[in-house]
Protein backbone atom coordinates (compact mmCIF):
# COMPACT_ATOMS: atom_id res chain seq x y z
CA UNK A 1 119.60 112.30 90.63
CA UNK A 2 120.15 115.54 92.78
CA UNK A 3 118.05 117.11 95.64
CA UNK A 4 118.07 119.83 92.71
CA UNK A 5 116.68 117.39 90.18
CA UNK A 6 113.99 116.12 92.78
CA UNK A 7 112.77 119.23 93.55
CA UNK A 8 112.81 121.01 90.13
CA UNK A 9 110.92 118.55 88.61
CA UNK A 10 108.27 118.66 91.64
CA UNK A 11 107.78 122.35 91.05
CA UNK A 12 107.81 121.52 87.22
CA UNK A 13 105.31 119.35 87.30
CA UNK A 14 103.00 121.51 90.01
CA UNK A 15 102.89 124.75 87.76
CA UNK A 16 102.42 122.49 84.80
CA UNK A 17 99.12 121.11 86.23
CA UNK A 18 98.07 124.54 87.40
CA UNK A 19 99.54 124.85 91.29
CA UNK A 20 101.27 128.35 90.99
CA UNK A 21 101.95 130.38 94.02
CA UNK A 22 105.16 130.82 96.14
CA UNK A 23 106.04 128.67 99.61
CA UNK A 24 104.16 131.59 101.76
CA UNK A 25 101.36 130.78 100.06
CA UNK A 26 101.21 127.28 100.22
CA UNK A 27 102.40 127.55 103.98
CA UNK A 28 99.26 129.81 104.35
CA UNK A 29 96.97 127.56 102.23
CA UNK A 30 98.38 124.10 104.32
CA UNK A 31 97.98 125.55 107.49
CA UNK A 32 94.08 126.69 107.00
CA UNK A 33 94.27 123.14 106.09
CA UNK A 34 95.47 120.56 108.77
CA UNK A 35 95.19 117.71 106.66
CA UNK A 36 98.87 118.35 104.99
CA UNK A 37 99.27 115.39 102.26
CA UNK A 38 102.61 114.07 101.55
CA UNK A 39 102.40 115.72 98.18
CA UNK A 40 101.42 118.97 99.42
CA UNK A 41 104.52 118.76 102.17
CA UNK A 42 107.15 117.51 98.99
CA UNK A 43 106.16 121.16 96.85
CA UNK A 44 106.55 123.49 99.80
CA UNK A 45 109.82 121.67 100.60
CA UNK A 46 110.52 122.34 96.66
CA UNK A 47 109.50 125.82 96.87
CA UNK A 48 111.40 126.44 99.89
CA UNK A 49 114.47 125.19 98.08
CA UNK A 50 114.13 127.60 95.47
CA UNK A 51 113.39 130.19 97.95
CA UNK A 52 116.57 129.32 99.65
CA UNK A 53 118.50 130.02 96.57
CA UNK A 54 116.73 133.12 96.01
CA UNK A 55 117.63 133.93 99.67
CA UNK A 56 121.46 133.56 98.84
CA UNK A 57 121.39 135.84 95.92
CA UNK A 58 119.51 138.19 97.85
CA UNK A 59 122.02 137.87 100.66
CA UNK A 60 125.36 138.29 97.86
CA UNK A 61 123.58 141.40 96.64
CA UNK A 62 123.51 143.06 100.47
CA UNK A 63 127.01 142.31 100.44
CA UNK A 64 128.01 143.56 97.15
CA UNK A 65 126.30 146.78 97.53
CA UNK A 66 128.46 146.99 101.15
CA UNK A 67 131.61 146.27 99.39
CA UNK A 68 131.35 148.88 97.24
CA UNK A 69 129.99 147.27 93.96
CA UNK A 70 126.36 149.05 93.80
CA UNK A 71 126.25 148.67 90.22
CA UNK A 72 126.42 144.99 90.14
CA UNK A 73 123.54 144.89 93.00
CA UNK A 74 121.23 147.29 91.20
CA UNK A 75 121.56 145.54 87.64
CA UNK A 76 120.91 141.99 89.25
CA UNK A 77 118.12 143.11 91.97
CA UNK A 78 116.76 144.69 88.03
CA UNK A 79 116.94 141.45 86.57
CA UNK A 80 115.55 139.07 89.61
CA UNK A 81 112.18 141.80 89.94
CA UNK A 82 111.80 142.25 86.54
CA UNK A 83 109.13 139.57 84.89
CA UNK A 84 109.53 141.15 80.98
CA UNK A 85 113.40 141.52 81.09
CA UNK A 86 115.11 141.09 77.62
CA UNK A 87 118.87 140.35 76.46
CA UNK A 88 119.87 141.80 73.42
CA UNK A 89 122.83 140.33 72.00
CA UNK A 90 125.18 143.82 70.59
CA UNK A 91 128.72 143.01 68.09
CA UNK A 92 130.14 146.55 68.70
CA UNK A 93 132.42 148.61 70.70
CA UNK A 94 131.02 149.71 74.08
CA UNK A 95 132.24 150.38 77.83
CA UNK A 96 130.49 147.52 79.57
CA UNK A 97 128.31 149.13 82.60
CA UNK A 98 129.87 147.06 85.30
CA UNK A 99 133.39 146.79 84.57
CA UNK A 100 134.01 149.80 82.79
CA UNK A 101 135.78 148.03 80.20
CA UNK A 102 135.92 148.36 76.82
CA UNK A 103 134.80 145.10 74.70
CA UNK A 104 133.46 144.34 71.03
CA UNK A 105 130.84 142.10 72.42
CA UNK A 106 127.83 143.08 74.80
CA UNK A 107 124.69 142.64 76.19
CA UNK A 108 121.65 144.78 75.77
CA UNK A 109 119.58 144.19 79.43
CA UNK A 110 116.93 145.68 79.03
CA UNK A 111 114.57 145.81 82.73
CA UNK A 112 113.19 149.39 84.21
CA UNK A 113 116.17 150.86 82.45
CA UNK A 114 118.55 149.44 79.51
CA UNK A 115 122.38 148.60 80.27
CA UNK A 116 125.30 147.20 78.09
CA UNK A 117 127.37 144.54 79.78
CA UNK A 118 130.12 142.96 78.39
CA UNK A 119 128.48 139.36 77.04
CA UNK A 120 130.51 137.44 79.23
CA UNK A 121 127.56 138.30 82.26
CA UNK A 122 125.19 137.51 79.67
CA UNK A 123 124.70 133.41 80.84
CA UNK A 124 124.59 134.17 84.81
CA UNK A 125 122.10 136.82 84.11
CA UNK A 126 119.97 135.06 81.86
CA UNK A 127 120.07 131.91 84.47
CA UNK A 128 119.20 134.50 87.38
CA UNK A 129 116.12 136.03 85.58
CA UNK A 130 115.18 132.46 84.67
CA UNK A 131 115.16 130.96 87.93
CA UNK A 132 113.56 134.53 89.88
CA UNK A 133 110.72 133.90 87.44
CA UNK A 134 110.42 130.08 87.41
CA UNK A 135 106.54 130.50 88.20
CA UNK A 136 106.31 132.58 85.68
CA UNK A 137 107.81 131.32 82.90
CA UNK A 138 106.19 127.43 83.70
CA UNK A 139 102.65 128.67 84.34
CA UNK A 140 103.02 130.67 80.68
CA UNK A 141 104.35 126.95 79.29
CA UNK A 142 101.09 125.42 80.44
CA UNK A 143 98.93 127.84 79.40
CA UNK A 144 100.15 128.40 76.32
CA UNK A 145 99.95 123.96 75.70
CA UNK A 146 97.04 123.74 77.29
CA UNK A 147 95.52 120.49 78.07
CA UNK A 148 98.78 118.74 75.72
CA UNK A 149 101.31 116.90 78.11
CA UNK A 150 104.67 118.03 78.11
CA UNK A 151 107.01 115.00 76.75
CA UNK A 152 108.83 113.61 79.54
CA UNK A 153 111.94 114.23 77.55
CA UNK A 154 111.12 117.52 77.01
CA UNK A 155 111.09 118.00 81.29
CA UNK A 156 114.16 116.18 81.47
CA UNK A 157 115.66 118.75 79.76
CA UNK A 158 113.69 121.77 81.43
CA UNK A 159 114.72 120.57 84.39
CA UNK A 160 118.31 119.73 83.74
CA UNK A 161 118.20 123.61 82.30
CA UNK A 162 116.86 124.88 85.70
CA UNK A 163 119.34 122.82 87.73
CA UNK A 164 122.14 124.48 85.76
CA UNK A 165 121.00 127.41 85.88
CA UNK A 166 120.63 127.13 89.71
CA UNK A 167 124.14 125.72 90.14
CA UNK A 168 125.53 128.36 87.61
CA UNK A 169 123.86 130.89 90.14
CA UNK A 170 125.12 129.44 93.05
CA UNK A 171 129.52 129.52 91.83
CA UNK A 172 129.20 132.07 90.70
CA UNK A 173 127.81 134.47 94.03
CA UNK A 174 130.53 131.87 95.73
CA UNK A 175 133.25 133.96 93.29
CA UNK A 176 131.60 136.86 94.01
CA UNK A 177 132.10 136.62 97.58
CA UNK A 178 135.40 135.55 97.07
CA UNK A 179 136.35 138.34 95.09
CA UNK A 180 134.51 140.99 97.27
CA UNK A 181 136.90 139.15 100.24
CA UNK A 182 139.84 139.60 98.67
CA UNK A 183 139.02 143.28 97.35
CA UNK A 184 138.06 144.10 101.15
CA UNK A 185 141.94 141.81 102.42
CA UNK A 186 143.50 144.39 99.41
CA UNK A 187 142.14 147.26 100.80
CA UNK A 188 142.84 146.74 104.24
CA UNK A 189 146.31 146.18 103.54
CA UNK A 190 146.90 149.28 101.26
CA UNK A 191 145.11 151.39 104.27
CA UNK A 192 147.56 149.70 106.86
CA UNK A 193 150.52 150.40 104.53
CA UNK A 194 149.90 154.51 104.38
């Protein structure tokens, strides 16, 4: 099993008996509180990993919007603060909103404002809005069972989804970088060639 594993399921299984909050908040409530219990110290560790990730993404965005790619900033900044986001699958011709490309198969994003991108963004975006509203979506699953136990099969699988959907997050603002490097390395060398 993964740190990832370890500490989705912790979080998991803290917003499915109720504990919702983020790690400033349970830094806040432990340190009113001095008698920290090994449980309590496990979820903030858990919450600061997720914070950590949400950190990163934060930190790819800054640099996207310096390399010139503002549109891919805004949409995904869109996506992470947005809690009622939808994805509209679309089987027409469009020009995708990030690429400027034209494609038979889009994505209908739907946050402050509504966007087509071509459907190959569709699975990192849906993984980014998932994991920016992890809190969210769990403390909705446990109110909406109520006092019924979630299977643990059933948060095997949630958290096997979340850990994907963290990794997915994570290679993929590695490419990003990557590309934005080598866009930066291309256009240093056309400027040095005039």
């Amino acid at each position: 099993m993964t740190e990832a594993h370890v500490h989705f399921e912790r979080l998991l299984a803290a917003f499915s008996a109720g504990h919702s909050g983020t790690a400033d908040v349970l830094r806040r409530i432990l340190g009113r509180n001095n008698d920290e219990s090994t449980e309590q110290h496990e979820l903030l560790v858990s919450l600061e990993f997720l914070e950590t990730l949400r950190h990163q993404v934060e930190e790819t965005l800054d640099s996207c919007e310096r390399g010139g790619f503002a549109a891919i900033a805004k949409l995904c900044r869109d996506v992470v603060k947005t809690p009622l986001c939808t994805f509209t699958s679309i089987h027409q011709w469009g020009v995708c909103a990030l690429t400027g490309r034209t494609v038979n198969r889009m994505v209908l994003i739907t946050t402050d404002t509504e966007l087509s991108v071509d459907e190959s963004f569709a699975t990192f975006l849906t993984n980014l809005w998932s994991v920016s509203h992890l809190e969210l979506i769990e403390c909705a699953r446990a109110e909406l069972r109520g006092d019924d136990d979630i299977p643990h099969g059933d948060i095997a699988k949630l958290v096997a989804s979340y850990v994907w959907a963290s990794e997915d997050i994570t290679k993929t603002m590695q490419l990003t970088l990557l590309a934005l490097d080598k866009h930066r390395c291309a256009a240093g060398s056309q400027n040095l060639q005039c």
